[in-house]
C-alpha atoms as a PDB file:
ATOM      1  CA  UNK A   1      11.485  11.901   2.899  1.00  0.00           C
ATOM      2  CA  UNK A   2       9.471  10.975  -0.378  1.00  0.00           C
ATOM      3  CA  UNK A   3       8.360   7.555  -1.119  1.00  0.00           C
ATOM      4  CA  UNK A   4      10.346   7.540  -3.938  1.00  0.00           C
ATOM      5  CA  UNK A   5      13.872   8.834  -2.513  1.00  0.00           C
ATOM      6  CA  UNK A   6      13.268   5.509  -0.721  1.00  0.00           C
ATOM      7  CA  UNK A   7      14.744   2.256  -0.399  1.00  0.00           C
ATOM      8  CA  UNK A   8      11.879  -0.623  -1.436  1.00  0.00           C
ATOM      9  CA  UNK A   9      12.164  -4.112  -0.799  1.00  0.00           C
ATOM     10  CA  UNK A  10       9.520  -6.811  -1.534  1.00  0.00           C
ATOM     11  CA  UNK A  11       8.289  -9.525   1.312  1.00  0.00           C
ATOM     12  CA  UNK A  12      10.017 -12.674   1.004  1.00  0.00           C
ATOM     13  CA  UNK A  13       6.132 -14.470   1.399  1.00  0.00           C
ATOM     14  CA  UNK A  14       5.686 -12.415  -2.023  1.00  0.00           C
ATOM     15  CA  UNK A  15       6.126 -14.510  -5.460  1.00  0.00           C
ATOM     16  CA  UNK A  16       6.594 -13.069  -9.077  1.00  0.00           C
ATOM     17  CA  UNK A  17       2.922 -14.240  -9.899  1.00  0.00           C
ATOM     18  CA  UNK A  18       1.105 -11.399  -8.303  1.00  0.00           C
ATOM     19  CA  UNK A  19      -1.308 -11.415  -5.599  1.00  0.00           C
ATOM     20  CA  UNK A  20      -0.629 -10.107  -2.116  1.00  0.00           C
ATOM     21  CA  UNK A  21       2.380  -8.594  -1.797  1.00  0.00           C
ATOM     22  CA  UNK A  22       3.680  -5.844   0.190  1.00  0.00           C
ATOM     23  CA  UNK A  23       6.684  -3.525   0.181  1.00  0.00           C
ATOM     24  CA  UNK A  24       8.196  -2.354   2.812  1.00  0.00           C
ATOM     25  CA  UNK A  25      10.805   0.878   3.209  1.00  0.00           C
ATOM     26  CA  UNK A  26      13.214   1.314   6.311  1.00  0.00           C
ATOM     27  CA  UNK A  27      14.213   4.053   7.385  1.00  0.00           C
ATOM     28  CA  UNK A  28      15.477   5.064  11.121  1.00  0.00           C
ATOM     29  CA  UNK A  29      12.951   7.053  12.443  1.00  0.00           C
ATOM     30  CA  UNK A  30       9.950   5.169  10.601  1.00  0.00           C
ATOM     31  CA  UNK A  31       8.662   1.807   8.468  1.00  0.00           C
ATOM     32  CA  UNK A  32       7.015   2.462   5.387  1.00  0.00           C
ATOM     33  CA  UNK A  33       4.758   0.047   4.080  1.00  0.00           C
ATOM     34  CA  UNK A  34       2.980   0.559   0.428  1.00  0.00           C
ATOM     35  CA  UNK A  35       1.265  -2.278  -1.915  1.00  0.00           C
ATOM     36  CA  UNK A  36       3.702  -4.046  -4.512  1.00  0.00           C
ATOM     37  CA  UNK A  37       1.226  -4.282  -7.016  1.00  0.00           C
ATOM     38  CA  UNK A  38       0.371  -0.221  -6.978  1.00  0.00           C
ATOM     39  CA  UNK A  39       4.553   0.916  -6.738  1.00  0.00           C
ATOM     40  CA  UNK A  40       4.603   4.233  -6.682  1.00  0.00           C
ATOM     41  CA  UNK A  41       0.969   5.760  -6.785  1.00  0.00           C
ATOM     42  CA  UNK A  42       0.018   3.136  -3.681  1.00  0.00           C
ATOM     43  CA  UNK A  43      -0.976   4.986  -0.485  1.00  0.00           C
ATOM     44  CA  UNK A  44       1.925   4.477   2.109  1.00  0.00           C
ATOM     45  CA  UNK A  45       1.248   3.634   5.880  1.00  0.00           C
ATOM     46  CA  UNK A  46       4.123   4.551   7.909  1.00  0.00           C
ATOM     47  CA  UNK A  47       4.808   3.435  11.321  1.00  0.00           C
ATOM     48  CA  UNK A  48       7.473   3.794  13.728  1.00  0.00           C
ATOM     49  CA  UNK A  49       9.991   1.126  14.163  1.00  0.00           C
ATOM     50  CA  UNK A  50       8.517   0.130  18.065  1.00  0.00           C
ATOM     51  CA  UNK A  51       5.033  -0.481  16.033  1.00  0.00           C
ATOM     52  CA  UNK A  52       6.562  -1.996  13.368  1.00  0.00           C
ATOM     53  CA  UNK A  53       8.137  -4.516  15.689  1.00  0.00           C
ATOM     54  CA  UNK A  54       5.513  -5.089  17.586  1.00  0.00           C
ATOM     55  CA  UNK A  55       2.739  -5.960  14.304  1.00  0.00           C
ATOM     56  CA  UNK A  56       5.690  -8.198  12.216  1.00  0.00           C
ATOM     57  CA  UNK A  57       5.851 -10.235  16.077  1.00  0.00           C
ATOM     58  CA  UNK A  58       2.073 -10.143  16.601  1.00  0.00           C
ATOM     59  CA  UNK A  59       1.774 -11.543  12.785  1.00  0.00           C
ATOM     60  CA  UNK A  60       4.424 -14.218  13.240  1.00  0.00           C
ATOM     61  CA  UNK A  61       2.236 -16.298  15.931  1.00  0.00           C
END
C-alpha cells in the first residue's frame, strides 16, 4: 500500500505551531510512521503492530 492511499493522523502531543510532530498511519498488518512537517516526501518507518505496541508502551513510562 502507498503512503499516500493511506489514512494519516497527527499525534495528539503535536500543536499547529510546528516543531516535532509525527504522523502516524494504521493499517492491519503494519504502523506507519512519517514526519508531519515533511507530508508526503518524508521517509516512512513502518513497523508491525506487536512493535508498535511495544515502543508507544516503552515511551509512555
Amino acid at each position: 500500500m502507498s503512503a499516500a492511499a493511506l489514512s494519516w493522523f497527527k499525534s495528539s502531543y503535536s500543536s499547529d505551531e510546528g516543531g516535532a510532530c509525527v504522523e502516524v498511519a494504521a493499517h492491519p498488518a503494519t504502523v506507519h510512521v512519517r514526519d508531519s512537517k515533511l507530508g508526503g516526501t518524508s521517509p516512512v518507518f513502518t513497523a508491525s503492530p506487536d512493535t508498535w505496541d511495544a515502543f508507544v508502551a516503552r515511551a509512555a513510562r
